[in-house]
N, C-alpha and C. Protein backbone atom coordinates (compact mmCIF):
# COMPACT_ATOMS: atom_id res chain seq x y z
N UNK A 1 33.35 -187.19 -49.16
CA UNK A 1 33.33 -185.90 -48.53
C UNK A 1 32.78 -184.88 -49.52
N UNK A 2 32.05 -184.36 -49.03
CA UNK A 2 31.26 -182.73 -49.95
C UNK A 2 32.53 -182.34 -50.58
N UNK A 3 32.59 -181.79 -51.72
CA UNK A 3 33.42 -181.18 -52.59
C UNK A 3 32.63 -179.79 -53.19
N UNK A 4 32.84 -179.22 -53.73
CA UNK A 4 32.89 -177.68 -54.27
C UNK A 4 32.67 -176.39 -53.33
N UNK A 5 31.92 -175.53 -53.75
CA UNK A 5 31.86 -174.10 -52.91
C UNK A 5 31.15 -174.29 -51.33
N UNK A 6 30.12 -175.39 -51.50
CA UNK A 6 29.51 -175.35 -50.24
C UNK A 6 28.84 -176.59 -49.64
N UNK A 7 28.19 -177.04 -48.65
CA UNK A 7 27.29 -178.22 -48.31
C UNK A 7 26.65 -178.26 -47.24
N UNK A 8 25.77 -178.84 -47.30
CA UNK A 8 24.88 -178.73 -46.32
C UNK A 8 24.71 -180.60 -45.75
N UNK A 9 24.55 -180.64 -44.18
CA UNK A 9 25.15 -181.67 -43.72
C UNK A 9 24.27 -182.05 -42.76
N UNK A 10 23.25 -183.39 -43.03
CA UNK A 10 22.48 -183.15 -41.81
C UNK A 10 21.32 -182.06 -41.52
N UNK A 11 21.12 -180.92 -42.32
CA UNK A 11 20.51 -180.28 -42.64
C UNK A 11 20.78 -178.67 -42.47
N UNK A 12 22.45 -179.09 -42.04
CA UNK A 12 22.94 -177.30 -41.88
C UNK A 12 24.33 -176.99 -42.71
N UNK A 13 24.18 -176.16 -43.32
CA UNK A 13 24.68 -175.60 -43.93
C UNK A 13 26.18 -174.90 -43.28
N UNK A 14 27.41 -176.00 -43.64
CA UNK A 14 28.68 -175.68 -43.26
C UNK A 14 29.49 -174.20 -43.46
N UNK A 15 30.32 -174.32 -42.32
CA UNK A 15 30.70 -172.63 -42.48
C UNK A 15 32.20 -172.87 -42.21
N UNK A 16 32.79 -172.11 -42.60
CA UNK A 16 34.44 -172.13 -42.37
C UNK A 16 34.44 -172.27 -40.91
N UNK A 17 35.43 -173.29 -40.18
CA UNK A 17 35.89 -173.68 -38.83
C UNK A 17 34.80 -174.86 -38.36
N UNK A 18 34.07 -175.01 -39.11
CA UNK A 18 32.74 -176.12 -38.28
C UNK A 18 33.65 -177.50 -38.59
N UNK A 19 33.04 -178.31 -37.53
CA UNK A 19 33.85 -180.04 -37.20
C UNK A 19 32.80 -180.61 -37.88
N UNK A 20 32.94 -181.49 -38.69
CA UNK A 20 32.53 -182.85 -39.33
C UNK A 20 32.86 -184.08 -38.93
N UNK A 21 32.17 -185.01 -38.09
CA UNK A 21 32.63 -186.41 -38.05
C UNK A 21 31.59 -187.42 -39.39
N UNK A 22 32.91 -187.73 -40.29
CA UNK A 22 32.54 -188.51 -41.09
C UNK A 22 32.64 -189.63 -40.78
N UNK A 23 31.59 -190.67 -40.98
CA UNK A 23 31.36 -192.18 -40.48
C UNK A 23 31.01 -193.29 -41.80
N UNK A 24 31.04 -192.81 -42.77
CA UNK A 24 30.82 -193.22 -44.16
C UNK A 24 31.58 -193.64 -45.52
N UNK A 25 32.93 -192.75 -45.09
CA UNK A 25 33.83 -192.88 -46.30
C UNK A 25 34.43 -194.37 -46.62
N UNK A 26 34.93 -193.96 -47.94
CA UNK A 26 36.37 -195.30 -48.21
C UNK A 26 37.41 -194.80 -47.93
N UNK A 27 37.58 -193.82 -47.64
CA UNK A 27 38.98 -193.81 -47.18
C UNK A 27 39.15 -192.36 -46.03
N UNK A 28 39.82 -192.53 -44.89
CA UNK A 28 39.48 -191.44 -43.63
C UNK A 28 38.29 -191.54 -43.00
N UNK A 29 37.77 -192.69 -43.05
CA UNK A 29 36.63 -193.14 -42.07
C UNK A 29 36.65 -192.48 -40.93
N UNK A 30 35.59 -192.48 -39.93
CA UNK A 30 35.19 -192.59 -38.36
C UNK A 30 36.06 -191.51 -38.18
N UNK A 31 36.81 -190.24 -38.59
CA UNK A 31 37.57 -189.15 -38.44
C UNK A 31 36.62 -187.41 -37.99
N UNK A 32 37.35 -187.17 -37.40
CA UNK A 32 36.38 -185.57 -37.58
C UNK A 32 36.96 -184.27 -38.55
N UNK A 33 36.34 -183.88 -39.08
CA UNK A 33 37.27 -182.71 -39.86
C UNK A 33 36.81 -181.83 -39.72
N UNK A 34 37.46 -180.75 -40.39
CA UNK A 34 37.08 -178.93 -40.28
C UNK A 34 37.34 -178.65 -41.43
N UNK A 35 36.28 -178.09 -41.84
CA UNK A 35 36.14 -177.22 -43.08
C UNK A 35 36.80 -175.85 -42.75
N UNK A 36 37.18 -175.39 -44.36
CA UNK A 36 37.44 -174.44 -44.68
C UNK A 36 37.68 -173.73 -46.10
N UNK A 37 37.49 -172.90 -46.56
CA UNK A 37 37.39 -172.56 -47.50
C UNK A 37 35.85 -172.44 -48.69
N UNK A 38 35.13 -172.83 -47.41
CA UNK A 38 33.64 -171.81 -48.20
C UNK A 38 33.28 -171.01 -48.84
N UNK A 39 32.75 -171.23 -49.86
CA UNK A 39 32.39 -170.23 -50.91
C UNK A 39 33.66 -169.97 -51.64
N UNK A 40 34.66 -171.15 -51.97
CA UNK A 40 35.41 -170.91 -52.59
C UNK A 40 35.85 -172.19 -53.26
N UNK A 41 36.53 -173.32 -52.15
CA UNK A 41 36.74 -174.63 -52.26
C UNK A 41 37.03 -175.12 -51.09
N UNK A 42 35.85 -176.48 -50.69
CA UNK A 42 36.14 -176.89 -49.15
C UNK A 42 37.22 -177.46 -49.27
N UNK A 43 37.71 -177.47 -48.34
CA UNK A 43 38.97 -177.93 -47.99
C UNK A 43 38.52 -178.76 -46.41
N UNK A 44 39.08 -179.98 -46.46
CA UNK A 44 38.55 -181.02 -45.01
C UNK A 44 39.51 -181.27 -44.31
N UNK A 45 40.10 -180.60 -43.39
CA UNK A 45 41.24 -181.00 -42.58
C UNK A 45 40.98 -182.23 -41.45
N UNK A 46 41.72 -182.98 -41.35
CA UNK A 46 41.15 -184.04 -40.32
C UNK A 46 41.94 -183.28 -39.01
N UNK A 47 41.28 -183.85 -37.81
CA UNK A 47 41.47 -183.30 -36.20
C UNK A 47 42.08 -184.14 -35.71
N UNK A 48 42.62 -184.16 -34.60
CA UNK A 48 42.97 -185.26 -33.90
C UNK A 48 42.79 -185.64 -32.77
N UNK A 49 41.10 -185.17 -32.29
CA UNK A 49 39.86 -184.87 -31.83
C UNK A 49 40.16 -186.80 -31.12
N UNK A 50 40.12 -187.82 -31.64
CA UNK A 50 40.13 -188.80 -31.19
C UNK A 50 41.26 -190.15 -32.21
N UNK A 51 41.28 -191.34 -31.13
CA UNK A 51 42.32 -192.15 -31.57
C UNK A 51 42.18 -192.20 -32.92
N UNK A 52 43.55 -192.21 -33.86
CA UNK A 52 43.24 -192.38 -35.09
C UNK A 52 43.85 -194.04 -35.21
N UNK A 53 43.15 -195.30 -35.64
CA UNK A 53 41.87 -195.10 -35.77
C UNK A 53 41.33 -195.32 -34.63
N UNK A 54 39.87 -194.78 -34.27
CA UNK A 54 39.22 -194.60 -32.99
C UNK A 54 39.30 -195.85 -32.71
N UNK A 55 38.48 -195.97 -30.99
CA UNK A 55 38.75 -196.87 -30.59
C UNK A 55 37.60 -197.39 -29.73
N UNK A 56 36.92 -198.62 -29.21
CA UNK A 56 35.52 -199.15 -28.92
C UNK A 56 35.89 -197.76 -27.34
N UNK A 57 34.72 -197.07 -27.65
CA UNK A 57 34.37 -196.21 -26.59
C UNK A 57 34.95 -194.80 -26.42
N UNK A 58 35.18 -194.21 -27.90
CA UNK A 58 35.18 -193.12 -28.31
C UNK A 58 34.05 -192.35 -28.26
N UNK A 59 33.55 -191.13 -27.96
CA UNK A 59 32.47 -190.30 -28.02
C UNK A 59 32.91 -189.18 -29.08
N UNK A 60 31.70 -188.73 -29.31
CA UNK A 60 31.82 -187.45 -29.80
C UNK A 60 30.18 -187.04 -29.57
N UNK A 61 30.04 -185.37 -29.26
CA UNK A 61 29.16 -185.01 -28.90
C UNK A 61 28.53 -184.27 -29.84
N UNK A 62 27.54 -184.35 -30.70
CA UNK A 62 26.76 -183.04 -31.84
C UNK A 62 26.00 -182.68 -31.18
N UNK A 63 26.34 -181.55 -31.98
CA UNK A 63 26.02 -180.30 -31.63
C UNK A 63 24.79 -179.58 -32.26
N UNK A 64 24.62 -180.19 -33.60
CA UNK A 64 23.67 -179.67 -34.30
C UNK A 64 22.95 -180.58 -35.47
N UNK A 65 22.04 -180.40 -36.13
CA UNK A 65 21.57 -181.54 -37.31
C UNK A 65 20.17 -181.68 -37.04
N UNK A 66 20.03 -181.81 -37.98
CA UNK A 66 18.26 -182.04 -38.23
C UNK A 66 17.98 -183.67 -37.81
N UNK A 67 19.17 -184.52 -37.08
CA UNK A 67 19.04 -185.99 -36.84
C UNK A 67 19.20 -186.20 -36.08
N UNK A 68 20.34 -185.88 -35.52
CA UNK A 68 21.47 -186.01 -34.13
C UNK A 68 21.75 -184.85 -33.66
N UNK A 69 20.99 -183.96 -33.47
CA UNK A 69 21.73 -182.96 -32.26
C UNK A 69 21.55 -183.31 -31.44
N UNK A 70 22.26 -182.78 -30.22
CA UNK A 70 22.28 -182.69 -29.39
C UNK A 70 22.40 -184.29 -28.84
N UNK A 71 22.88 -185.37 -29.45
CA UNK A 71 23.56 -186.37 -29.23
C UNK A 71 24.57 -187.02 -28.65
N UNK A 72 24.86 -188.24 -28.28
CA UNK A 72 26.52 -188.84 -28.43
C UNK A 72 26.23 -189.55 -29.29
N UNK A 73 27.41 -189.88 -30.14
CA UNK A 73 28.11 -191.00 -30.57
C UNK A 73 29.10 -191.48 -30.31
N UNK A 74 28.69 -193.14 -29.96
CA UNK A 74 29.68 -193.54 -29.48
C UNK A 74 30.35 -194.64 -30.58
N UNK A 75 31.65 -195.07 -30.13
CA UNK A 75 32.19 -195.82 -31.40
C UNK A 75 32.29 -197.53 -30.91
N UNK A 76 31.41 -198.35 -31.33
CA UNK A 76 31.92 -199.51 -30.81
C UNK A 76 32.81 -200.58 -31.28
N UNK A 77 33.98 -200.01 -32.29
CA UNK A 77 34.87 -200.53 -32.71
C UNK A 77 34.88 -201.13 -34.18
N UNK A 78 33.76 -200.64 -34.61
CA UNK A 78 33.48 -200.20 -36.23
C UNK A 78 32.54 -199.31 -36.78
N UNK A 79 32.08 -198.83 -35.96
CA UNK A 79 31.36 -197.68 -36.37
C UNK A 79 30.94 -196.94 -35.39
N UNK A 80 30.64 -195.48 -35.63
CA UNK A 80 29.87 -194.56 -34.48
C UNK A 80 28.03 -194.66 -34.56
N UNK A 81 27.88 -195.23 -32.91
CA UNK A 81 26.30 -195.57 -33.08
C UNK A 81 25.73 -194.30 -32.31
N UNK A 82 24.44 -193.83 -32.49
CA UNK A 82 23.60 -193.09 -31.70
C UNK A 82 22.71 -193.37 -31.11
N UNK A 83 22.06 -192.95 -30.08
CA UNK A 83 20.55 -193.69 -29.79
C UNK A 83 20.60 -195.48 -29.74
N UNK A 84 21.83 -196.17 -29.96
CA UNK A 84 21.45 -197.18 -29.63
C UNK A 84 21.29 -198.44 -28.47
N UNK A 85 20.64 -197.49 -27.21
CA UNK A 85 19.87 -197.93 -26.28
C UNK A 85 19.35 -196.90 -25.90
N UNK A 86 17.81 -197.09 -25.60
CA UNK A 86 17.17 -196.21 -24.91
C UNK A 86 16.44 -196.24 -23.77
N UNK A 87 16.24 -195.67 -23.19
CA UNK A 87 15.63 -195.68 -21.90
C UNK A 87 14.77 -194.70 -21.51
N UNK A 88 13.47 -195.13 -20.54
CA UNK A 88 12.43 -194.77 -20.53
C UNK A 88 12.54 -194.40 -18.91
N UNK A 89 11.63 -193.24 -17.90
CA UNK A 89 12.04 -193.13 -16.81
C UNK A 89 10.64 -192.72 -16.63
């Protein structure tokens, strides 16, 4: 998890109250958190936004990112996938 005054995530720059779903860690995996304490010391509160630990067919919707906005992720029981099926119309 980002540590000191500030971070930028995906390509935006976190602000006190914004949700983080981290999918990467060793420890508090597949969790969502909320920052706070910007420009001072983040602080990562976890949510309880979904099953802890999630569960095959969890969503979460972004909102923003230079990767995944405007996305789902869904969880298929070890990790949160995006985009993985697509379809053409």
């Amino acid at each position: 998890m980002p540590a000191g005054t500030s971070a930028v995530i995906d390509g935006v720059t976190v602000t006190n109250g914004m949700t983080v779903l981290f999918s990467a860690l060793l420890s508090g995996n597949n969790r969502v958190y909320q920052v706070s304490g910007v420009g001072v010391s983040l602080v990562w509160t976890p949510l309880t936004v979904l099953s802890n630990p999630p569960i095959t067919g969890d969503q979460v919707f972004v909102e923003s990112g230079t990767l995944f906005a405007n996305q789902i992720a869904m969880f298929d029981g070890t990790t949160f996938n995006i985009n993985d099926v697509v379809r053409y119309f």
